[in-house]
Protein backbone atom coordinates (compact mmCIF):
# COMPACT_ATOMS: atom_id res chain seq x y z
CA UNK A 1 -21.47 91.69 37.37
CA UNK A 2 -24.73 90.04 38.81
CA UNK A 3 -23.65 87.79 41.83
CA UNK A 4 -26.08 85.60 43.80
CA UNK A 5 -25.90 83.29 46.76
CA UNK A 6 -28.63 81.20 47.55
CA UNK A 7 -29.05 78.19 49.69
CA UNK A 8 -29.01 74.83 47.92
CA UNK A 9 -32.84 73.63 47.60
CA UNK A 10 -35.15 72.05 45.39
CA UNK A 11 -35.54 75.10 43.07
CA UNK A 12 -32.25 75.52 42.08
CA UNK A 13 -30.86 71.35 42.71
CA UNK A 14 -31.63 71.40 38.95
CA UNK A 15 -28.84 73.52 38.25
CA UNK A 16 -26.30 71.73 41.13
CA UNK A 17 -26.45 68.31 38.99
CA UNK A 18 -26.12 69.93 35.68
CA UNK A 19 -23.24 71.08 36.62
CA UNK A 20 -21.88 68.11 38.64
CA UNK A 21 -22.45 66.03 35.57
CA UNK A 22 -20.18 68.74 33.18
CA UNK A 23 -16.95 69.32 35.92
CA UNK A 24 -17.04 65.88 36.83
CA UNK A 25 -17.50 63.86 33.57
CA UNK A 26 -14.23 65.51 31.99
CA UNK A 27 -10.62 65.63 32.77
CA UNK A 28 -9.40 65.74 35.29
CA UNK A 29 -12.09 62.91 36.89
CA UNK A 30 -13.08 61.91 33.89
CA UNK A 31 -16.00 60.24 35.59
CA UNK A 32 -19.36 58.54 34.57
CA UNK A 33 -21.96 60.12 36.44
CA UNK A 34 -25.23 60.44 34.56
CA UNK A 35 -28.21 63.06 35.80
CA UNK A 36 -30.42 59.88 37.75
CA UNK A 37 -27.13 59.19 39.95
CA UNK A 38 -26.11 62.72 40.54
CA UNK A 39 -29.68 63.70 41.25
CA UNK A 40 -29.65 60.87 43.82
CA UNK A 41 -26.47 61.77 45.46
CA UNK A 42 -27.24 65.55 45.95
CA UNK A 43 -31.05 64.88 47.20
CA UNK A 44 -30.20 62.45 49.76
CA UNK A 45 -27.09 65.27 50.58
CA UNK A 46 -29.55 68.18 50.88
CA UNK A 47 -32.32 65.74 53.13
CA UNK A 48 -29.12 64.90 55.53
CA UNK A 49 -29.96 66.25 58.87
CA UNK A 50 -28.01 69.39 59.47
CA UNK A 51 -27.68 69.88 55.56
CA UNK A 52 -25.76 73.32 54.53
CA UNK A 53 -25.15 74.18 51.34
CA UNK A 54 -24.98 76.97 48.95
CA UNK A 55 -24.98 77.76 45.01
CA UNK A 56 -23.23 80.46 43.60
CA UNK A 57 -24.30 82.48 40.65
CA UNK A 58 -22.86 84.74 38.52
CA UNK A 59 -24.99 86.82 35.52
CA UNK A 60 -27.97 84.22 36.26
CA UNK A 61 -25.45 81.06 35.52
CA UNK A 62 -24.29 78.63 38.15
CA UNK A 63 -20.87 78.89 38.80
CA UNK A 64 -20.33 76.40 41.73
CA UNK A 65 -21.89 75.52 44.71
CA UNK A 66 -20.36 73.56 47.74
CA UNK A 67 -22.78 71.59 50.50
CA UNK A 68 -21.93 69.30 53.22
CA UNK A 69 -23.60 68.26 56.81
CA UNK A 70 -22.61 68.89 60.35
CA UNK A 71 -22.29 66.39 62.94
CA UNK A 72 -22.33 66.39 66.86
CA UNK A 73 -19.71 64.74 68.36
CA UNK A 74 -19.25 64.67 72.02
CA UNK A 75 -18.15 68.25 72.37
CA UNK A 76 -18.01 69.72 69.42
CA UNK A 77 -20.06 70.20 66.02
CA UNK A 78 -18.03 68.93 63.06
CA UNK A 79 -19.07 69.76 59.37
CA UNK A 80 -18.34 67.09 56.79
CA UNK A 81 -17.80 68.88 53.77
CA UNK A 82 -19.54 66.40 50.70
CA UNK A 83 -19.47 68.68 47.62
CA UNK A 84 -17.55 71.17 46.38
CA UNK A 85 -18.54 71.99 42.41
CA UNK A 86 -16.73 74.80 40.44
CA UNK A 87 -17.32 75.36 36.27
CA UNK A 88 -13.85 74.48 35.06
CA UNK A 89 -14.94 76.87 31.89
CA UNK A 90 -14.59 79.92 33.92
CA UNK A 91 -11.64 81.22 36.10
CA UNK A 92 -11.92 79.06 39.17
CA UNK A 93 -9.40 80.12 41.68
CA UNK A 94 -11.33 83.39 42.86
CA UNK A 95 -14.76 81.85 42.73
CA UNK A 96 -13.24 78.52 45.17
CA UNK A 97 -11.55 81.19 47.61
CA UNK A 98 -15.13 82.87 47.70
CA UNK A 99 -17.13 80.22 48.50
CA UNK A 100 -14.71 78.44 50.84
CA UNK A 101 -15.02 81.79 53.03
CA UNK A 102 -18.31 81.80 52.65
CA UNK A 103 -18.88 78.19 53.95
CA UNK A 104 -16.31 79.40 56.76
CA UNK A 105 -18.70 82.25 57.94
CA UNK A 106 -21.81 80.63 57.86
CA UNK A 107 -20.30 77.42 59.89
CA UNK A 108 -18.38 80.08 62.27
CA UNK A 109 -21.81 81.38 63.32
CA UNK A 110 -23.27 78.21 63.58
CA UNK A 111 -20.81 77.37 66.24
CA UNK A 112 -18.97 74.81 64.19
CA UNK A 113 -15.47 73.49 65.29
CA UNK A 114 -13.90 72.12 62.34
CA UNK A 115 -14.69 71.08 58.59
CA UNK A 116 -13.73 67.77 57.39
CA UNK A 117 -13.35 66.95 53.78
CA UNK A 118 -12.04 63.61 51.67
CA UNK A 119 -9.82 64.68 48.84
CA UNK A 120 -7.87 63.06 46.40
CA UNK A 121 -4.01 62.77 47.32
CA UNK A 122 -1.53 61.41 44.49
CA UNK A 123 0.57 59.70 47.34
CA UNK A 124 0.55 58.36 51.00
CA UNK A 125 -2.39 57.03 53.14
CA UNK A 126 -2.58 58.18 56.92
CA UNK A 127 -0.58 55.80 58.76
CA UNK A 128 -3.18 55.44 62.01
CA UNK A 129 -5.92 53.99 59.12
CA UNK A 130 -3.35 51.08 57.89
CA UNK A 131 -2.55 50.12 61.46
CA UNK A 132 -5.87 50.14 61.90
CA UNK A 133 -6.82 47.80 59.22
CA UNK A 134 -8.15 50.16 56.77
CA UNK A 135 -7.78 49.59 53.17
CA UNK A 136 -6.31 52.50 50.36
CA UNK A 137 -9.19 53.51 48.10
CA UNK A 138 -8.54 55.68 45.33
CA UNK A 139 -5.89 57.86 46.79
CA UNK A 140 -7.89 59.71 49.17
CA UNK A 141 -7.01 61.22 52.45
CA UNK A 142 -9.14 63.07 55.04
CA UNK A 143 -8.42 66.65 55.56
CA UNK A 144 -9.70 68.78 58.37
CA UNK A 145 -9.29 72.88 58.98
CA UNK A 146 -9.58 74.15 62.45
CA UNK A 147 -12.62 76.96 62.49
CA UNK A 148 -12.48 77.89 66.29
């Protein structure tokens, strides 16, 4: 078995909203995304300052790739964790733990503090955001991990 890893760039973004459009456009998320949107999302992703993100290939065929951006806050750099693709056609529990540890190293020698990353969550909404006047949307929550 043939695996690559290879920065997310303009040779292989191709690829990235390909397979966007198939994971996302069936169940679960049975979403609406067409190539011109997804190719907008994921270019102005990649030409974010502080842009890291990685495609993962197995046999010459895309199997996931996962990209975010970091952030400086006032003491720490923070990486906001945008995209995280997997082909639902193959086995994807291996290939997710992979490339989560992956992203892990790479931000671990980049002196990153924490990730963040907005999930979807079937039930409650962070208390501090309704007393703070912030509306549900979706179901989502923000999640963080601890990387120092």
């Amino acid at each position: 078995m043939n695996n690559i890893i290879s920065p997310i760039s303009s040779e292989n973004l191709k690829d990235c909203i390909n397979l966007y459009i198939q994971t996302f456009n069936k169940d679960p998320w049975n979403q609406s995304w067409t190539y011109e949107l997804v190719e907008e999302r994921l270019t102005d992703l990649v030409n974010t300052p502080k842009f890291l993100g990685f495609a993962f290939y197995s046999n010459n065929s895309l199997i996931g790739f996962i990209a975010g951006h970091s952030k400086k806050s006032s003491n720490e750099l923070n990486f906001y964790l945008e995209e995280f693709c997997l082909n639902t056609e193959i086995s994807t529990e291996a290939y997710a733990s992979k490339m989560i540890q992956y992203l892990e190293n790479e931000l671990q020698l980049r002196k990153v503090n924490t990730i963040f990353a907005l999930t979807v969550n079937q039930s409650l909404i962070e208390e501090y955001y309704k007393q703070n006047h912030y509306l549900e949307t979706n179901s989502k929550i923000f999640i963080s991990k601890d990387l120092s």
